[in-house]
C-alpha atoms as a PDB file:
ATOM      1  CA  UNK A   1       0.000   0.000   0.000  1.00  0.00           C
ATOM      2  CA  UNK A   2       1.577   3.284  -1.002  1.00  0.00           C
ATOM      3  CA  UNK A   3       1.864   5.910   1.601  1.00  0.00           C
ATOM      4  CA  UNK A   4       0.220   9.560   2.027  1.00  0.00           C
ATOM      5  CA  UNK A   5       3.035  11.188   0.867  1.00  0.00           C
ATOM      6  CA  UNK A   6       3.384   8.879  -2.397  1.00  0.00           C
ATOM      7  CA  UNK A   7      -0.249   9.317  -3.100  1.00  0.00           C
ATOM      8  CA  UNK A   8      -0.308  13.031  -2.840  1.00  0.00           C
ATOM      9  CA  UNK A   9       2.594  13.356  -5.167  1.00  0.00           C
ATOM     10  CA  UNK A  10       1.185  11.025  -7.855  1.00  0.00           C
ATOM     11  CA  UNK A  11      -2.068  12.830  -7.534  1.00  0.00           C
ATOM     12  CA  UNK A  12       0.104  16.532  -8.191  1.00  0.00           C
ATOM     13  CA  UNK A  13       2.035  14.764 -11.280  1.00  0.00           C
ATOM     14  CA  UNK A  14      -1.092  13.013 -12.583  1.00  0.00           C
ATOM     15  CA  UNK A  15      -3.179  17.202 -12.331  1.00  0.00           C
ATOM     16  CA  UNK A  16      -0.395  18.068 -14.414  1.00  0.00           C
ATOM     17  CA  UNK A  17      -0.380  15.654 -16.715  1.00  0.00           C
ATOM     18  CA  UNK A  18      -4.393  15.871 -17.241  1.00  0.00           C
ATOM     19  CA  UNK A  19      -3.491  20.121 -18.000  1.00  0.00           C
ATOM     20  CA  UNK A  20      -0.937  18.745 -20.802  1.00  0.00           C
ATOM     21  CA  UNK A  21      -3.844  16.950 -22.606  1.00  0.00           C
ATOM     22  CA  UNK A  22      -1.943  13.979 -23.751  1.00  0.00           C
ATOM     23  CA  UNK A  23      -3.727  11.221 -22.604  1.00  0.00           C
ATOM     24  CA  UNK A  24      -0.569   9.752 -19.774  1.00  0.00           C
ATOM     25  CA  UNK A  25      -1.143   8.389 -16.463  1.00  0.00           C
ATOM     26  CA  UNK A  26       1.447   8.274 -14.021  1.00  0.00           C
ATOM     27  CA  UNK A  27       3.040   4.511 -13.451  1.00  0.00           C
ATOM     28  CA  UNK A  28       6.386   5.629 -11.706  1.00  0.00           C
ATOM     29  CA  UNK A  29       8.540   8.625 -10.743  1.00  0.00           C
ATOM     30  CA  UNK A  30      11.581   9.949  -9.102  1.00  0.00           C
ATOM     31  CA  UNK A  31      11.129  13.907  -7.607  1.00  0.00           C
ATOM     32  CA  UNK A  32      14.423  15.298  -8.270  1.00  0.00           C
ATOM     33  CA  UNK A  33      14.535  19.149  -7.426  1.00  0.00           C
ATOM     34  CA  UNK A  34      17.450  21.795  -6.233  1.00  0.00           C
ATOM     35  CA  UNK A  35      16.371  23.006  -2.698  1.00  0.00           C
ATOM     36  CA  UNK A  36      18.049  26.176  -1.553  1.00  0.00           C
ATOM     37  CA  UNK A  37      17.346  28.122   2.288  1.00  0.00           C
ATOM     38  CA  UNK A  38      19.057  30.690   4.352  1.00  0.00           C
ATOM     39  CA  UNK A  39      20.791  29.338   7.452  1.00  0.00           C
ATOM     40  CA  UNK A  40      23.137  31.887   9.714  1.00  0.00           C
ATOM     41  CA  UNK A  41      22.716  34.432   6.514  1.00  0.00           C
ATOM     42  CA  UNK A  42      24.012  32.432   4.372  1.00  0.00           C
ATOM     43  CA  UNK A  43      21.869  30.362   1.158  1.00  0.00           C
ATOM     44  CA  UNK A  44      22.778  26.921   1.252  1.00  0.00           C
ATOM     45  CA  UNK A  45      21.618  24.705  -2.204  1.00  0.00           C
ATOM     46  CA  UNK A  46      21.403  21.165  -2.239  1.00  0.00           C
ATOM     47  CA  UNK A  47      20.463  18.613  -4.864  1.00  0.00           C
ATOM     48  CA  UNK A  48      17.076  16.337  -3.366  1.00  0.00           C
ATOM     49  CA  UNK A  49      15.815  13.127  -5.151  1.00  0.00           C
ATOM     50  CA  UNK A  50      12.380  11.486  -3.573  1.00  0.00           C
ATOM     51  CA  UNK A  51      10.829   8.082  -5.003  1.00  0.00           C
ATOM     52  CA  UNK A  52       8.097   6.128  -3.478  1.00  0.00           C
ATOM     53  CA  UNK A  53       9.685   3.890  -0.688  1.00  0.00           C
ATOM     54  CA  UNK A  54       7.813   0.813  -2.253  1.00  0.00           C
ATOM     55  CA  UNK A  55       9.181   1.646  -5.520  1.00  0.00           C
ATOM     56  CA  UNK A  56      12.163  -0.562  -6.425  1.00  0.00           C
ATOM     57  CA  UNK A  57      16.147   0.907  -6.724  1.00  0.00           C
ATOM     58  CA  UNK A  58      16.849  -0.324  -9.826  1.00  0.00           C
ATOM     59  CA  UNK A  59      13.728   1.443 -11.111  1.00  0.00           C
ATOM     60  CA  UNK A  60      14.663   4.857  -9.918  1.00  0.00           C
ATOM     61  CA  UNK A  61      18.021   4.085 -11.297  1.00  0.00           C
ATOM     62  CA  UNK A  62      16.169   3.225 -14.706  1.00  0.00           C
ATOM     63  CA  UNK A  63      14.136   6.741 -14.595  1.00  0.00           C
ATOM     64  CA  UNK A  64      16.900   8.594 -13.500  1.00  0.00           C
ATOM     65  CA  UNK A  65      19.285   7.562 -16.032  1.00  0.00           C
ATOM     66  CA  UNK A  66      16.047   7.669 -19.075  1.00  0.00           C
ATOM     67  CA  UNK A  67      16.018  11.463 -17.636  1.00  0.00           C
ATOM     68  CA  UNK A  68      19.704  12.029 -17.845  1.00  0.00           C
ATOM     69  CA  UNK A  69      19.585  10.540 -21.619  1.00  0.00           C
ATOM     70  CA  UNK A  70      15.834  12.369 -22.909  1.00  0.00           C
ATOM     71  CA  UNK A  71      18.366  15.873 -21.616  1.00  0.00           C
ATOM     72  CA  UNK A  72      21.062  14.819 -23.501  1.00  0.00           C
ATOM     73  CA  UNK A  73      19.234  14.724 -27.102  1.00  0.00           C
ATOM     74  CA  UNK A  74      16.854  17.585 -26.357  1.00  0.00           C
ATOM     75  CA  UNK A  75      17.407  19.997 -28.792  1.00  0.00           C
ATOM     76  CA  UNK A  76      18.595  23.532 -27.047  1.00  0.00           C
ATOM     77  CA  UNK A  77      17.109  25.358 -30.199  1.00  0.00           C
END
């Protein structure tokens, strides 16, 4: 059973897939995101990946790396 926090992300990705219009339901994901605060006056950054805990490494690894690749062809035009 997935947990609140897994279901209320799925739910945000799937709204924003249903505004794109192109027909995709969400199956997996990784949340990858740069985080930044101010601590002692100073802005700290920091890289942050989520994935469902129920959701297996190697597929995380798998959308991760499918992410790193779609990046590499897109076309900076």
């Amino acid at each position: 059973m997935a947990s609140p926090n897994t279901d209320r992300v799925r739910a945000a990705l799937q709204a924003l897939l249903d505004e794109l219009g192109d027909g995709y339901h969400v199956s997996q994901f990784v949340v990858c995101m740069g985080l930044e605060r101010v601590f002692a006056g100073e802005i700290e950054s920091t890289s942050w990946v989520w994935s469902p805990e129920d959701q297996p490494g190697w597929m995380t690894a798998g959308l991760l790396g499918e992410g790193l690749q779609l990046l590499n062809y897109s076309d900076d035009d």
